[in-house]
PDB file of N, CA and C in Angstrom:
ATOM      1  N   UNK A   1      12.608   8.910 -49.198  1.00  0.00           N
ATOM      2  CA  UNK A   1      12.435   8.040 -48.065  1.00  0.00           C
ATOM      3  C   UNK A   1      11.691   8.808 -46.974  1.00  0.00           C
ATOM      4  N   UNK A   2      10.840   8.437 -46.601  1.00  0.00           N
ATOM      5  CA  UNK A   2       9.669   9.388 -45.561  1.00  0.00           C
ATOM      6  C   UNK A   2      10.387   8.399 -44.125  1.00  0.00           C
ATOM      7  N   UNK A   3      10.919   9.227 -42.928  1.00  0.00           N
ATOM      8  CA  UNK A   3      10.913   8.792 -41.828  1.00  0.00           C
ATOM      9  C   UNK A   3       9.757   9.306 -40.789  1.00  0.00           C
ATOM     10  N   UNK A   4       8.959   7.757 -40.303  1.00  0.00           N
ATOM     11  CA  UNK A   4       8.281   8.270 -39.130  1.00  0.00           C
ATOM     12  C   UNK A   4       8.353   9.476 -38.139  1.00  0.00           C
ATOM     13  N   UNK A   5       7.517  10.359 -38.063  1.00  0.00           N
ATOM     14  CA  UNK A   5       7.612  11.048 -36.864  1.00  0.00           C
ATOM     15  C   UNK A   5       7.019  10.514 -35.543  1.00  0.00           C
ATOM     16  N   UNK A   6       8.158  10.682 -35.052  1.00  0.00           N
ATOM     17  CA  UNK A   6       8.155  10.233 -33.014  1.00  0.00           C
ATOM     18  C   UNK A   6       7.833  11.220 -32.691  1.00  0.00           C
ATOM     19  N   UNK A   7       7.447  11.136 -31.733  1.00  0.00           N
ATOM     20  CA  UNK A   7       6.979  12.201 -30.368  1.00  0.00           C
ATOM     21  C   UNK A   7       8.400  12.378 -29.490  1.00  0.00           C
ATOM     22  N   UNK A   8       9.245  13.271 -29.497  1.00  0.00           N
ATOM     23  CA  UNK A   8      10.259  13.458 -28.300  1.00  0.00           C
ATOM     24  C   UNK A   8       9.724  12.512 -27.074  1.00  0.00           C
ATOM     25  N   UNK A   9      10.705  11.580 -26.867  1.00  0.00           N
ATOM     26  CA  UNK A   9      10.591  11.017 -25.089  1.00  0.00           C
ATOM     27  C   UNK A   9      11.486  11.908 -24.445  1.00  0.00           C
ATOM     28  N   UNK A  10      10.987  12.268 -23.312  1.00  0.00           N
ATOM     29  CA  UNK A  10      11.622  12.491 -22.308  1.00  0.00           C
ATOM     30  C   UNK A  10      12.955  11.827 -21.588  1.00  0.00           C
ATOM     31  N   UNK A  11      13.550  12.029 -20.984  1.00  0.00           N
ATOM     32  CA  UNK A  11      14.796  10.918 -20.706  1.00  0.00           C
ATOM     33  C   UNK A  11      14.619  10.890 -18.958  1.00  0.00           C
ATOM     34  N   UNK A  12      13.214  11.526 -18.640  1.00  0.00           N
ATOM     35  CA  UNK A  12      12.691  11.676 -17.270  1.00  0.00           C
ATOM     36  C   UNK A  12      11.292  10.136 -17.156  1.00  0.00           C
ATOM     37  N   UNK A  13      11.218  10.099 -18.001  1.00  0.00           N
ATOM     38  CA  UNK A  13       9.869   8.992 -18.202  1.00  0.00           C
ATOM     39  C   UNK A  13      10.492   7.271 -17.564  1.00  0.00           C
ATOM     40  N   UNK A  14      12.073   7.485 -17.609  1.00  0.00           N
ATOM     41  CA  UNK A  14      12.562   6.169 -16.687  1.00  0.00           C
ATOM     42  C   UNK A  14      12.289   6.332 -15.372  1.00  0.00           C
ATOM     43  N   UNK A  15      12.192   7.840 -14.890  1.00  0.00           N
ATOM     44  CA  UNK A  15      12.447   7.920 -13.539  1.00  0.00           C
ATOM     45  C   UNK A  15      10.484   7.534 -13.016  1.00  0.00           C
ATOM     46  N   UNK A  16       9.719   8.001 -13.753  1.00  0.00           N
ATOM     47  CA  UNK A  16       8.646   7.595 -12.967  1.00  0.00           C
ATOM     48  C   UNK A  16       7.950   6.400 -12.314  1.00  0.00           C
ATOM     49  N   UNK A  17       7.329   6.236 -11.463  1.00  0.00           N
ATOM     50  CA  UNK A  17       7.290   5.174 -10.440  1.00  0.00           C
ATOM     51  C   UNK A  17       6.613   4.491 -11.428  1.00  0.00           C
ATOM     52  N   UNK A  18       6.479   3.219 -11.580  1.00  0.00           N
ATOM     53  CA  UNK A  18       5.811   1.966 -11.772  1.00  0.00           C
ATOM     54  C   UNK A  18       4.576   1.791 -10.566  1.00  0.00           C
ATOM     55  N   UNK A  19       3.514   1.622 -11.085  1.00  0.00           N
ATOM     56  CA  UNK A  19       2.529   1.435 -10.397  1.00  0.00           C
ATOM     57  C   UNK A  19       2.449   0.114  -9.705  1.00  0.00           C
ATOM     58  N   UNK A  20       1.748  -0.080  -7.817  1.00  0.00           N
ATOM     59  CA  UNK A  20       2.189  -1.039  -7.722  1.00  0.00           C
ATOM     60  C   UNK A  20       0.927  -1.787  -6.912  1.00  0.00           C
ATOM     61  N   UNK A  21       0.654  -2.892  -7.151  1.00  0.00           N
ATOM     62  CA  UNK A  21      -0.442  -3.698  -6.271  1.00  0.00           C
ATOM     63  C   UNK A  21      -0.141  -3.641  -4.687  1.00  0.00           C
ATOM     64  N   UNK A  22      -0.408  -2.962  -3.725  1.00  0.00           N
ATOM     65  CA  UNK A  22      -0.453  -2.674  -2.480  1.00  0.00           C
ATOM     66  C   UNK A  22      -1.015  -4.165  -2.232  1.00  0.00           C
ATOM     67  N   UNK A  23      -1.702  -4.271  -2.250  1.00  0.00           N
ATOM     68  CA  UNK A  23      -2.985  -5.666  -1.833  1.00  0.00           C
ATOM     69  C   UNK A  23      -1.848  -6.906  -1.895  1.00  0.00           C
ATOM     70  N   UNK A  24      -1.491  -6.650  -3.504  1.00  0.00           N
ATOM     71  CA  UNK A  24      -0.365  -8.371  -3.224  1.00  0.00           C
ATOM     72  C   UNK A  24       0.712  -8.084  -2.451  1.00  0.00           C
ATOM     73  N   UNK A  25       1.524  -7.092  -2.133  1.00  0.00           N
ATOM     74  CA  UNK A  25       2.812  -6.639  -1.004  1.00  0.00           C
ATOM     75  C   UNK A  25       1.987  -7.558   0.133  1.00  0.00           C
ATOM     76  N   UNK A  26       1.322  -6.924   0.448  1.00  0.00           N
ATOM     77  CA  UNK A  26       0.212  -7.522   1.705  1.00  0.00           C
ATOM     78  C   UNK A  26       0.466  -8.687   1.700  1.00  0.00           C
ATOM     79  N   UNK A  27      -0.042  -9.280   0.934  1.00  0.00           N
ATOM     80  CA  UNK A  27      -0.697 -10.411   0.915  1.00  0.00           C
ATOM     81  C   UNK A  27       0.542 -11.616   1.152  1.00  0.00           C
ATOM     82  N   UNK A  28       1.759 -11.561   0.232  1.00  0.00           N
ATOM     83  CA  UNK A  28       3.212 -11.388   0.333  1.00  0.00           C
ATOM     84  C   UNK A  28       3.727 -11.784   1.734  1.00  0.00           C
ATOM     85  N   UNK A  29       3.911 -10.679   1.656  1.00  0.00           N
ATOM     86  CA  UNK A  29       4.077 -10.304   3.759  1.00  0.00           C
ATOM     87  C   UNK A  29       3.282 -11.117   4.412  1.00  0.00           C
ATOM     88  N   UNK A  30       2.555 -11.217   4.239  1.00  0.00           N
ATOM     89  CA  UNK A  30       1.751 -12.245   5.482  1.00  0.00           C
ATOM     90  C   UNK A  30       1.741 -13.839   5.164  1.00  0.00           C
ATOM     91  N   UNK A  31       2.094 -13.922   4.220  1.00  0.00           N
ATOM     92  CA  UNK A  31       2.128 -15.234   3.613  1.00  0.00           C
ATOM     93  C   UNK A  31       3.674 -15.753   3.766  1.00  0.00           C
ATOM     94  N   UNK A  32       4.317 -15.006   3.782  1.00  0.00           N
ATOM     95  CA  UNK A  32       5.845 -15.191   3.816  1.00  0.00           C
ATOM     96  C   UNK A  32       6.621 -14.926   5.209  1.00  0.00           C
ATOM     97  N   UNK A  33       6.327 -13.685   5.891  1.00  0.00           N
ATOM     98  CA  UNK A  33       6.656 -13.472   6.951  1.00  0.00           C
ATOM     99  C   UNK A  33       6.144 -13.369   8.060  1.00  0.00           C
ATOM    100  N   UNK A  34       4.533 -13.468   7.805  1.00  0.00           N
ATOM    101  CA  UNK A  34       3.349 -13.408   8.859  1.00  0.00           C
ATOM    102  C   UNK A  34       3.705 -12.018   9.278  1.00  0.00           C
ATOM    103  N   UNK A  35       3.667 -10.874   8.523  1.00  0.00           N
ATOM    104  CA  UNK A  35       3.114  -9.405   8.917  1.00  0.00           C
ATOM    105  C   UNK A  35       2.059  -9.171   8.937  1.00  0.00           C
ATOM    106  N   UNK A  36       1.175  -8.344   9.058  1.00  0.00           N
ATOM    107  CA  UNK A  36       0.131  -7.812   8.968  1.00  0.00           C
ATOM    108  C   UNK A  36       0.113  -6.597   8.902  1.00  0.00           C
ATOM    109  N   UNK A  37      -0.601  -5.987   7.783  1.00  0.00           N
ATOM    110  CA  UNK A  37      -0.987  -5.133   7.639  1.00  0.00           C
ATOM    111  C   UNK A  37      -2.347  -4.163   7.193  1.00  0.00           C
ATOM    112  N   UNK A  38      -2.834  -3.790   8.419  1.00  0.00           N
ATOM    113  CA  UNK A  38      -4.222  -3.547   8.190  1.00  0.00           C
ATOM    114  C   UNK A  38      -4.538  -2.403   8.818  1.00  0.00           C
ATOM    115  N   UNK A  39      -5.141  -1.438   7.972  1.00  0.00           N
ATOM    116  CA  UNK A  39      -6.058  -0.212   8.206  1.00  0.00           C
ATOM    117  C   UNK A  39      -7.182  -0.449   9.517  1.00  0.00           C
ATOM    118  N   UNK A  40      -7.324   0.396  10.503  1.00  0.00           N
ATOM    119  CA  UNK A  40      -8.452   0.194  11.905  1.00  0.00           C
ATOM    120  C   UNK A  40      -9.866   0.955  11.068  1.00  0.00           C
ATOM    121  N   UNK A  41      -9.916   1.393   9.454  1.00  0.00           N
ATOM    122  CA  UNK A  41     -10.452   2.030   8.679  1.00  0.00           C
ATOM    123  C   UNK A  41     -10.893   1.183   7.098  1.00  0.00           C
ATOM    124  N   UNK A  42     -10.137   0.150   7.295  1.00  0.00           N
ATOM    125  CA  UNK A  42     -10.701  -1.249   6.430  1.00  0.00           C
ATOM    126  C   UNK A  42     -12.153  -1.389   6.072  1.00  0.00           C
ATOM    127  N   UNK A  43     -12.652  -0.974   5.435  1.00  0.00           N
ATOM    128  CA  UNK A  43     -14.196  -1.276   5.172  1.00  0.00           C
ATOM    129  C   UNK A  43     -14.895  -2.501   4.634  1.00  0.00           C
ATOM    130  N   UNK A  44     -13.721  -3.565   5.217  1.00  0.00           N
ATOM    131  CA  UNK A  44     -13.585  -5.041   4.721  1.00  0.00           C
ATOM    132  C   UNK A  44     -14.483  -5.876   5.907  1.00  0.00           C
ATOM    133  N   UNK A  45     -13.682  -4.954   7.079  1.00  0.00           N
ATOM    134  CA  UNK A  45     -13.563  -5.456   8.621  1.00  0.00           C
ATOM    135  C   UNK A  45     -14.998  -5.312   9.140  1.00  0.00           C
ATOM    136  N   UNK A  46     -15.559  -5.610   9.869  1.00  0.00           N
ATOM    137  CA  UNK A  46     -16.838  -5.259  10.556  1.00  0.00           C
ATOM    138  C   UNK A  46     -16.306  -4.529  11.944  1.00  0.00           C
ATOM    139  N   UNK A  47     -17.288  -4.437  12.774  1.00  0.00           N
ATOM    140  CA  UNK A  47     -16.756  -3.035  13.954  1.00  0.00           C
ATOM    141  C   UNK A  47     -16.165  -4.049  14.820  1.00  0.00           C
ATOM    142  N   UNK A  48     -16.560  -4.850  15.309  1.00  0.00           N
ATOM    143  CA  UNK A  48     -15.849  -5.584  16.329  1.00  0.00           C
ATOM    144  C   UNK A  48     -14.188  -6.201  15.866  1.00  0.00           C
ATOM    145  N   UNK A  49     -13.883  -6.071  14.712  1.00  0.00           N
ATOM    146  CA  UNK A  49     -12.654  -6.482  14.276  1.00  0.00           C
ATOM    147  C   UNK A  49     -12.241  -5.262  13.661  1.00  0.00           C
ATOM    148  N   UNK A  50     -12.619  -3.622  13.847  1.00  0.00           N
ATOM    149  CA  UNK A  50     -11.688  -2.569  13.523  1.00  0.00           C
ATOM    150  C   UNK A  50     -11.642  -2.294  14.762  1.00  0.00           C
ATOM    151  N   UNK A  51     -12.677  -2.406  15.503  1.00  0.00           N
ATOM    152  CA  UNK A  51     -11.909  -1.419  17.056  1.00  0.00           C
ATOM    153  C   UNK A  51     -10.635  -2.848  17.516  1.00  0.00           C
ATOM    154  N   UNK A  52     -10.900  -3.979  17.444  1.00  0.00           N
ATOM    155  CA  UNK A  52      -9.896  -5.020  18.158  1.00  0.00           C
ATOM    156  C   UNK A  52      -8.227  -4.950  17.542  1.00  0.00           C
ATOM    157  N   UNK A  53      -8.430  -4.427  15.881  1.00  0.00           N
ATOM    158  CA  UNK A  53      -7.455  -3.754  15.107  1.00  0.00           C
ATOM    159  C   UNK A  53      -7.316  -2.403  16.177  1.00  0.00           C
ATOM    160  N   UNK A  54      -7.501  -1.191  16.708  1.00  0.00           N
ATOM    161  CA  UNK A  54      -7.391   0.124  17.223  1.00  0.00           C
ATOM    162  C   UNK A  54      -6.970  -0.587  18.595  1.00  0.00           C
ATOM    163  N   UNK A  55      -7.775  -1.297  19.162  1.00  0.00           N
ATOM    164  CA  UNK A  55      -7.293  -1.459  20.362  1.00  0.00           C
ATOM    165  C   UNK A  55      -5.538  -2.391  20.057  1.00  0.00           C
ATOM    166  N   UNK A  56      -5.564  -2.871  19.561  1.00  0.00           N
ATOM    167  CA  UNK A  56      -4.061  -3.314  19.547  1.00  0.00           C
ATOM    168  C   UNK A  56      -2.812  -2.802  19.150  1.00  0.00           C
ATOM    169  N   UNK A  57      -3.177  -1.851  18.091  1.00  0.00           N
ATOM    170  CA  UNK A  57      -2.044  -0.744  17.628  1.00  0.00           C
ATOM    171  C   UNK A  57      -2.261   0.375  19.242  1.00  0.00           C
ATOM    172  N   UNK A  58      -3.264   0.399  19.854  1.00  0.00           N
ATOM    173  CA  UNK A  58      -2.906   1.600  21.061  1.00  0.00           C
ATOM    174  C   UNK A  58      -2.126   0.898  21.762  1.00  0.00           C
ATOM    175  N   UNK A  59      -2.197  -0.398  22.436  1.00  0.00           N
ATOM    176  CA  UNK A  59      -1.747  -1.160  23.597  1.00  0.00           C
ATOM    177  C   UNK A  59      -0.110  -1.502  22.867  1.00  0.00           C
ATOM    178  N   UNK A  60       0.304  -1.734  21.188  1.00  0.00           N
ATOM    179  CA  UNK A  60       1.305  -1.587  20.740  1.00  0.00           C
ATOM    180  C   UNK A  60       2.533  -0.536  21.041  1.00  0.00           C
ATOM    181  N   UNK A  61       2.070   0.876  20.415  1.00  0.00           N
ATOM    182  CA  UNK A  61       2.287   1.531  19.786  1.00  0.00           C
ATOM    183  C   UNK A  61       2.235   3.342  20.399  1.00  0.00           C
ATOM    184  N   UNK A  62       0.359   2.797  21.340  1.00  0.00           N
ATOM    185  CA  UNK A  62       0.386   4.181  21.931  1.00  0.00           C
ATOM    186  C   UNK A  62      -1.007   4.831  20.700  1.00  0.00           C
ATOM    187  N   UNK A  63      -1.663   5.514  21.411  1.00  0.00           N
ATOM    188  CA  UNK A  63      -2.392   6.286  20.824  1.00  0.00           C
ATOM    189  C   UNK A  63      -2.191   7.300  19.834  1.00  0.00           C
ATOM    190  N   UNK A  64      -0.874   7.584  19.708  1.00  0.00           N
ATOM    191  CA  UNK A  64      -0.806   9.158  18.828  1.00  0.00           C
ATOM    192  C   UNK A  64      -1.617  10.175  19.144  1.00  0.00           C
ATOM    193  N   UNK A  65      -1.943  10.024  20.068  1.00  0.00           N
ATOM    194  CA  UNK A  65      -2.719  11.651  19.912  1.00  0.00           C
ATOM    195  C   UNK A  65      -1.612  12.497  21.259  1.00  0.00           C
ATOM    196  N   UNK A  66      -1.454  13.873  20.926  1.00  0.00           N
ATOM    197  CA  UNK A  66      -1.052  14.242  21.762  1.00  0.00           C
ATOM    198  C   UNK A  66      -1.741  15.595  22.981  1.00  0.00           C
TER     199      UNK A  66
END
């Protein structure tokens, strides 16, 4: 009787993350709870709607810079 050879699994291979669509979380969130979430670095955005993104996380949030 010939048994297949397996490759040893690991019993660590449960623990690794599942890869995950960032874009649909997003999309999710804003559709469900009206979050937003958007990069002032979006290369989606044109300039007048990344600085209006920057200007609102400063007037939020504060500049971060110290």
């Amino acid at each position: 009787m010939k048994i297949p050879n397996r490759p040893y699994q690991c019993p660590l291979g449960k623990a690794q993350p599942i890869p995950v669509n960032l874009d649909a979380i997003k999309k999710t969130g804003w559709q469900e709870q009206h979050i937003l979430v958007v990069s002032d670095q979006d290369e989606r955005l044109d300039f007048i709607e990344r600085e209006l993104i920057r200007r609102i996380g400063n007037r939020l949030y504060g500049t971060g810079r110290i």
